[in-house]
N, C-alpha and C. Protein backbone atom coordinates (compact mmCIF):
# COMPACT_ATOMS: atom_id res chain seq x y z
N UNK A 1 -7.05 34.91 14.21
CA UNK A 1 -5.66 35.14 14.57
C UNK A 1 -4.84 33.89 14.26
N UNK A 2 -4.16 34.22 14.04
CA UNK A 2 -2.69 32.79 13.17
C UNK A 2 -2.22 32.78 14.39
N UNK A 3 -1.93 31.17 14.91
CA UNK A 3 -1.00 30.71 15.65
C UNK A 3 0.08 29.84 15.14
N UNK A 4 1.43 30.87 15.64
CA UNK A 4 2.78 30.87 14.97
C UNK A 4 3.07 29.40 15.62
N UNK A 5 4.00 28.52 15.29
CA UNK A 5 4.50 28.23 14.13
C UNK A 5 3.24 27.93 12.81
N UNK A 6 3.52 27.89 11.53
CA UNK A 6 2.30 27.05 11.10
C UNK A 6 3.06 26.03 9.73
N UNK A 7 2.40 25.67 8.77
CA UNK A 7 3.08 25.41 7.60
C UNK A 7 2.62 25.25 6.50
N UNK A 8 3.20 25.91 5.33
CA UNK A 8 2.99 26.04 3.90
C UNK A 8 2.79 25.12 3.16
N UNK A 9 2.02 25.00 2.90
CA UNK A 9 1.77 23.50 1.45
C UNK A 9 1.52 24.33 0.16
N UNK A 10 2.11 24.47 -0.40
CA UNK A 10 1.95 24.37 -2.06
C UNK A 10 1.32 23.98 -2.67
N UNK A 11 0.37 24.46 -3.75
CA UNK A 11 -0.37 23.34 -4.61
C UNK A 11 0.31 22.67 -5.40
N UNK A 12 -0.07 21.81 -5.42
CA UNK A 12 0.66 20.14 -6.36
C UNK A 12 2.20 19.69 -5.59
N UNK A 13 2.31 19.79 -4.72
CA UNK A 13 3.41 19.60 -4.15
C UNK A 13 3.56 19.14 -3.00
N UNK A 14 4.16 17.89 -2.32
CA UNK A 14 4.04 17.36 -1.04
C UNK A 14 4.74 17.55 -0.18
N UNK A 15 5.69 18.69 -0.58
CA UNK A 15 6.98 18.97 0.18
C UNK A 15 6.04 19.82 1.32
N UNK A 16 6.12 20.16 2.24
CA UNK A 16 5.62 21.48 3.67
C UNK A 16 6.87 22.27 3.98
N UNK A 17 6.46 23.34 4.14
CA UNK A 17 7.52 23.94 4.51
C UNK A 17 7.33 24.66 6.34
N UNK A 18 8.16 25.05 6.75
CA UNK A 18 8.07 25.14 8.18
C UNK A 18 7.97 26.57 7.88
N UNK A 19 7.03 27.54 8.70
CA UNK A 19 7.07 28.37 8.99
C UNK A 19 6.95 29.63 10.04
N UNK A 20 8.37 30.28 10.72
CA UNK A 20 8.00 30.46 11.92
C UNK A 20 6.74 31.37 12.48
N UNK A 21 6.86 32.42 11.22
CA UNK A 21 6.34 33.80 11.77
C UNK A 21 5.88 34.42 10.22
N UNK A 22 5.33 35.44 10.61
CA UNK A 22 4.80 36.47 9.59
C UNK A 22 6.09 36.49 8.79
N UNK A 23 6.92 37.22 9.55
CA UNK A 23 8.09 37.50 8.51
C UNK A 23 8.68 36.38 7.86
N UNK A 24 8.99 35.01 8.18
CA UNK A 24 9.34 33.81 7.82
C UNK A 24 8.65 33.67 6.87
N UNK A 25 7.24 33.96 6.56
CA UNK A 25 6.36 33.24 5.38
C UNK A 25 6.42 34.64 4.44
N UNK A 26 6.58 35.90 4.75
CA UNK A 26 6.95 36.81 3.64
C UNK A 26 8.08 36.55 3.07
N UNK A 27 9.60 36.21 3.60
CA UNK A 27 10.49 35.98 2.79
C UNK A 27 10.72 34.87 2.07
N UNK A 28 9.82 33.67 2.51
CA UNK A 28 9.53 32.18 2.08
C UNK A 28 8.80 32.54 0.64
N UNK A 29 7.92 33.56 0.38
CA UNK A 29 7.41 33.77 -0.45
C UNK A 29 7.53 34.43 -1.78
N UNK A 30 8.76 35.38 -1.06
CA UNK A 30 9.45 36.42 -2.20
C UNK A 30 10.49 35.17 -2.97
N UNK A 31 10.92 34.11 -2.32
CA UNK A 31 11.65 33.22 -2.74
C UNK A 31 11.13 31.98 -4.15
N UNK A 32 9.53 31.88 -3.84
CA UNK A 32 8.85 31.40 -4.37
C UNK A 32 7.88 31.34 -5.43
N UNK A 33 7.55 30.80 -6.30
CA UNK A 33 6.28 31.33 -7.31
C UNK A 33 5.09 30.86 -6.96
N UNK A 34 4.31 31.09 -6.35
CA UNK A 34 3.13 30.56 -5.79
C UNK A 34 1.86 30.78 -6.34
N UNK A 35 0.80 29.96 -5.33
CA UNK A 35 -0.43 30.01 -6.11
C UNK A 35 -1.55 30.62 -5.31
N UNK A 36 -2.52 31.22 -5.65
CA UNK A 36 -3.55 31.49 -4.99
C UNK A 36 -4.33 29.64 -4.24
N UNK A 37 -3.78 28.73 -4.93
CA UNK A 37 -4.43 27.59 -3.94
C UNK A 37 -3.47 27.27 -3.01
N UNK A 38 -2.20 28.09 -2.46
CA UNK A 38 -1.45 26.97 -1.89
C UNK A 38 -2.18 27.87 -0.29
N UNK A 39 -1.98 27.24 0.68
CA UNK A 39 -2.65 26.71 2.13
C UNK A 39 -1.48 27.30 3.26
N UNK A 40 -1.33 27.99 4.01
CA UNK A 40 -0.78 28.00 5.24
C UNK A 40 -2.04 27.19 6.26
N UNK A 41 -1.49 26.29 7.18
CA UNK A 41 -1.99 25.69 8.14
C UNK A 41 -1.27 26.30 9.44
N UNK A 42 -1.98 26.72 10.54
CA UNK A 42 -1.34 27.01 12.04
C UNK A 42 -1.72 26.13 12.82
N UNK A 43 -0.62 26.43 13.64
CA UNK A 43 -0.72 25.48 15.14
C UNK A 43 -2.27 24.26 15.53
N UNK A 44 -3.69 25.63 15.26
CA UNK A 44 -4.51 24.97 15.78
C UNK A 44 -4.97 24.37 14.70
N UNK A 45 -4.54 23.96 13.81
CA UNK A 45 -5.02 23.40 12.54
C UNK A 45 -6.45 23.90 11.60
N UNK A 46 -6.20 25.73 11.47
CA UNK A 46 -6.66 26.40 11.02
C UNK A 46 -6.56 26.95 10.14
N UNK A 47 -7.16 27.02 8.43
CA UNK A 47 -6.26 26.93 7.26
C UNK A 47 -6.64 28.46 6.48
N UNK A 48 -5.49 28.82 5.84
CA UNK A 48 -5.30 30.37 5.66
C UNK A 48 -5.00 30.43 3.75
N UNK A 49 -5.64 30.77 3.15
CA UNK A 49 -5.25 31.04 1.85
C UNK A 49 -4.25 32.47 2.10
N UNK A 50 -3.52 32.13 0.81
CA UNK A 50 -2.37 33.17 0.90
C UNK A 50 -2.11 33.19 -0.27
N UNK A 51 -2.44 34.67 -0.63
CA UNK A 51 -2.34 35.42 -1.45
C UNK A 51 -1.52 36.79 -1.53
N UNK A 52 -1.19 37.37 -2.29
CA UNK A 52 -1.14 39.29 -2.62
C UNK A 52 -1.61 39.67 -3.42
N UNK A 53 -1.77 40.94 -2.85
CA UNK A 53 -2.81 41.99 -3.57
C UNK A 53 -1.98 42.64 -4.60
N UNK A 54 -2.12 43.40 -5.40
CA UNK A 54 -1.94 44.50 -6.59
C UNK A 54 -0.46 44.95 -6.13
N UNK A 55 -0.58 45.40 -5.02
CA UNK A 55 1.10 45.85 -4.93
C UNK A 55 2.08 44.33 -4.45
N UNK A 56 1.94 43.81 -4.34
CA UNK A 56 2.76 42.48 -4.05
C UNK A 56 3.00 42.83 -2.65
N UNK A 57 1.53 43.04 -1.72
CA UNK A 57 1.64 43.07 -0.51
C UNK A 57 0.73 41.23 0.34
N UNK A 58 1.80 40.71 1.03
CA UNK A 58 0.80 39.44 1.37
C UNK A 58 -0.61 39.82 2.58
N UNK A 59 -1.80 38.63 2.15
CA UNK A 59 -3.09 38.79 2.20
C UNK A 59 -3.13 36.92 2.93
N UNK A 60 -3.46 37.25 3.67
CA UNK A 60 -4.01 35.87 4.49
C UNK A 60 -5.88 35.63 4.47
N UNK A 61 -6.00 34.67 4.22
CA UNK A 61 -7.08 35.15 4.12
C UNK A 61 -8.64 33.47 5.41
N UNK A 62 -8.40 33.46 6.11
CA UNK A 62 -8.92 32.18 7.04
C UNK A 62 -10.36 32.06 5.71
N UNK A 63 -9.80 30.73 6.03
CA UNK A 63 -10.98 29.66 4.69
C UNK A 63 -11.93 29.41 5.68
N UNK A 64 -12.41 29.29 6.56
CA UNK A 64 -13.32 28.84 7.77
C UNK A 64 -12.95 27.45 7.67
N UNK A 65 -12.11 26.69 7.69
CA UNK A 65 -12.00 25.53 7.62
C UNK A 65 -10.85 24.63 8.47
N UNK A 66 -10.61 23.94 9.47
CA UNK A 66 -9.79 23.39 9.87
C UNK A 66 -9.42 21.96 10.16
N UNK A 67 -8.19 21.75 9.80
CA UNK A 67 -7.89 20.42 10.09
C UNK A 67 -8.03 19.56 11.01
N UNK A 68 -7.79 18.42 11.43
CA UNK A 68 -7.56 17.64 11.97
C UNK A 68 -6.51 17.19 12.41
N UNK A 69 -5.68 16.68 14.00
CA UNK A 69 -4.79 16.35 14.05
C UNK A 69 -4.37 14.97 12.74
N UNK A 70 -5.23 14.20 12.10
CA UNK A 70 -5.13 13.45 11.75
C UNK A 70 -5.28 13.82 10.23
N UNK A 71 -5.39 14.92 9.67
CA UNK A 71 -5.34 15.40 8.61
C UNK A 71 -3.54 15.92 8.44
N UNK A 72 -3.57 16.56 9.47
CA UNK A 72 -1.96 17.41 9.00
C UNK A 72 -0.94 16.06 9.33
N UNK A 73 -1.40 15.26 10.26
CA UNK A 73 -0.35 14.14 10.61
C UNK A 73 -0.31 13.15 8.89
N UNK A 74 -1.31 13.13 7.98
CA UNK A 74 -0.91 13.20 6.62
C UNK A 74 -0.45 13.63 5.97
N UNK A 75 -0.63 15.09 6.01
CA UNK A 75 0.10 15.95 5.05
C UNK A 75 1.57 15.92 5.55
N UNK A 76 1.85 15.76 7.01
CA UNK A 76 3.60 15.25 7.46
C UNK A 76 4.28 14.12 6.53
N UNK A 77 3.50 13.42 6.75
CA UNK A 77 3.69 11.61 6.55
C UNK A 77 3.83 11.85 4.78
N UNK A 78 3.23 12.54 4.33
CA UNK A 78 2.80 12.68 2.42
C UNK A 78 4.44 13.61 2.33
N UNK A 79 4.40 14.32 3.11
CA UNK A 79 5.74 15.06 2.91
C UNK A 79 7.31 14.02 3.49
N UNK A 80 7.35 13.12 4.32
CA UNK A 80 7.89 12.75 4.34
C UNK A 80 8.46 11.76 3.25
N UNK A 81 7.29 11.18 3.13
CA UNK A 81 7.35 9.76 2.07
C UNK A 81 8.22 10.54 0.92
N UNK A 82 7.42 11.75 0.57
CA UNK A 82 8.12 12.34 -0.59
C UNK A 82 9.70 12.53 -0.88
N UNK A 83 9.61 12.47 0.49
CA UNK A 83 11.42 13.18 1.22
C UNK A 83 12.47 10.90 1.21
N UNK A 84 11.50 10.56 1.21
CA UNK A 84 12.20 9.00 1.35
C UNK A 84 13.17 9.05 2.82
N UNK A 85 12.29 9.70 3.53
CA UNK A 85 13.26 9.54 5.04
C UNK A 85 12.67 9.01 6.26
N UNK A 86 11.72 8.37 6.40
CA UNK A 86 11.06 8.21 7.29
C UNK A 86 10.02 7.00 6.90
N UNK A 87 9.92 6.00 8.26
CA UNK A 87 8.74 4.81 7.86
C UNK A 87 7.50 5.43 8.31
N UNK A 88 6.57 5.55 7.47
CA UNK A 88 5.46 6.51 7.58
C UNK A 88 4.61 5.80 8.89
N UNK A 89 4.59 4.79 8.98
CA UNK A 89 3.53 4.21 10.26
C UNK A 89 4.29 4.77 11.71
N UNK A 90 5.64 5.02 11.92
CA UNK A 90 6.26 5.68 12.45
C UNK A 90 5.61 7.23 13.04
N UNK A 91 5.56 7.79 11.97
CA UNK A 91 4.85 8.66 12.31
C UNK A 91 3.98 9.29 12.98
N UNK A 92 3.63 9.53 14.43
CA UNK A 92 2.05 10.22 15.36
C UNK A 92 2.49 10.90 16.19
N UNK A 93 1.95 11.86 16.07
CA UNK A 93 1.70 13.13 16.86
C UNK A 93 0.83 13.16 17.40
N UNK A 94 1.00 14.40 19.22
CA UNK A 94 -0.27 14.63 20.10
C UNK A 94 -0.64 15.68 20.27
N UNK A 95 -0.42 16.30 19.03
CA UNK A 95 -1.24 17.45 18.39
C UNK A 95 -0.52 18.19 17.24
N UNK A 96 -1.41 19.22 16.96
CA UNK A 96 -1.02 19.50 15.29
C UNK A 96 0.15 20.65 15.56
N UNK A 97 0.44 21.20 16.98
CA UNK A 97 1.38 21.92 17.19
C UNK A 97 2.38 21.16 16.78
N UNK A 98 2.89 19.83 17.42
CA UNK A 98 4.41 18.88 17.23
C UNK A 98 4.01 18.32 16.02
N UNK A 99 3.25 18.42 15.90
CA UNK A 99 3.35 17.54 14.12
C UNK A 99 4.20 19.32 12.94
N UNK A 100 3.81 20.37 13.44
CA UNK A 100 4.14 21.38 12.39
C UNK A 100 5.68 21.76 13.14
N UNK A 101 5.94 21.61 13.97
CA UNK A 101 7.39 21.12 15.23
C UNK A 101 7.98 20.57 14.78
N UNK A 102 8.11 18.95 14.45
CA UNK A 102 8.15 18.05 13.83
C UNK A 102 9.25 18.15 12.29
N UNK A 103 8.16 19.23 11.73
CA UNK A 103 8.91 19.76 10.00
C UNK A 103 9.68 20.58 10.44
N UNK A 104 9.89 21.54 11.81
CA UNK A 104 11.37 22.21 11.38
C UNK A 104 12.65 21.18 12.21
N UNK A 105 12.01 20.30 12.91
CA UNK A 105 13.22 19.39 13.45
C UNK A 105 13.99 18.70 12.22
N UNK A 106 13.37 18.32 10.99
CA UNK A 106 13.41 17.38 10.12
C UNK A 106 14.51 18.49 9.31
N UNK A 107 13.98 19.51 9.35
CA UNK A 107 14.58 20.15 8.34
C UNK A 107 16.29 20.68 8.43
C-alpha cells in the first residue's frame, strides 16, 4: 500500500517532484514523458516503479526495496543543489515523511 504524500524522481534528473495522491501523480504524468526507470518514493521510504500498460492506464509496481531516511534526505539535498537554493549541510530531516513535506513547502 502507497503512503500518500510520496515523490517522483525521474531518470537522469535531480529535480523531485511532490506528489500528493494517486490522482496528483496521474495528472503529473499525462504532463510528462517518462520512463519505465523513473521511481515514486512514499512516505515510508518505499520505492514504486511506475509505469502504463497498453492502454495508457498507470501501473505501480513496489520494487521490494526501500530507502533510507538518509537516502531520500539525498535525493532532497541532490534536488536542491540542482535548484541553487539551499546550503545543502542545512539540510536534515526526522523522517522521510518531512523530508517528502519538505519538497512541497519548497515548491
Amino acid at each position: 500500500m502507497i503512503n500518500w504524500p510520496c515523490l517522483l524522481k525521474l531518470e537522469g534528473d535531480d529535480e523531485l517532484i511532490y506528489i500528493a495522491s494517486e490522482v496528483s501523480l496521474t495528472d503529473e504524468l499525462n504532463s510528462l514523458i517518462h520512463s519505465d526507470e523513473d521511481i515514486l518514493v512514499d512516505s515510508y521510504g518505499q520505492v514504486y516503479g511506475v509505469t502504463t500498460d497498453s492502454r495508457g492506464i498507470l501501473a505501480l509496481e513496489y520494487k521490494h526495496e526501500t530507502l533510507t531516511l538518509e537516502d531520500v534526505t539525498i535525493l532532497v539535498q541532490t534536488h536542491q543543489f540542482s535548484l541553487a537554493q539551499l546550503c545543502l549541510t542545512k539540510i536534515q530531516f526526522n523522517s522521510i515523511a518531512e523530508a517528502i513535506h519538505a519538497l512541497h513547502s519548497a515548491q
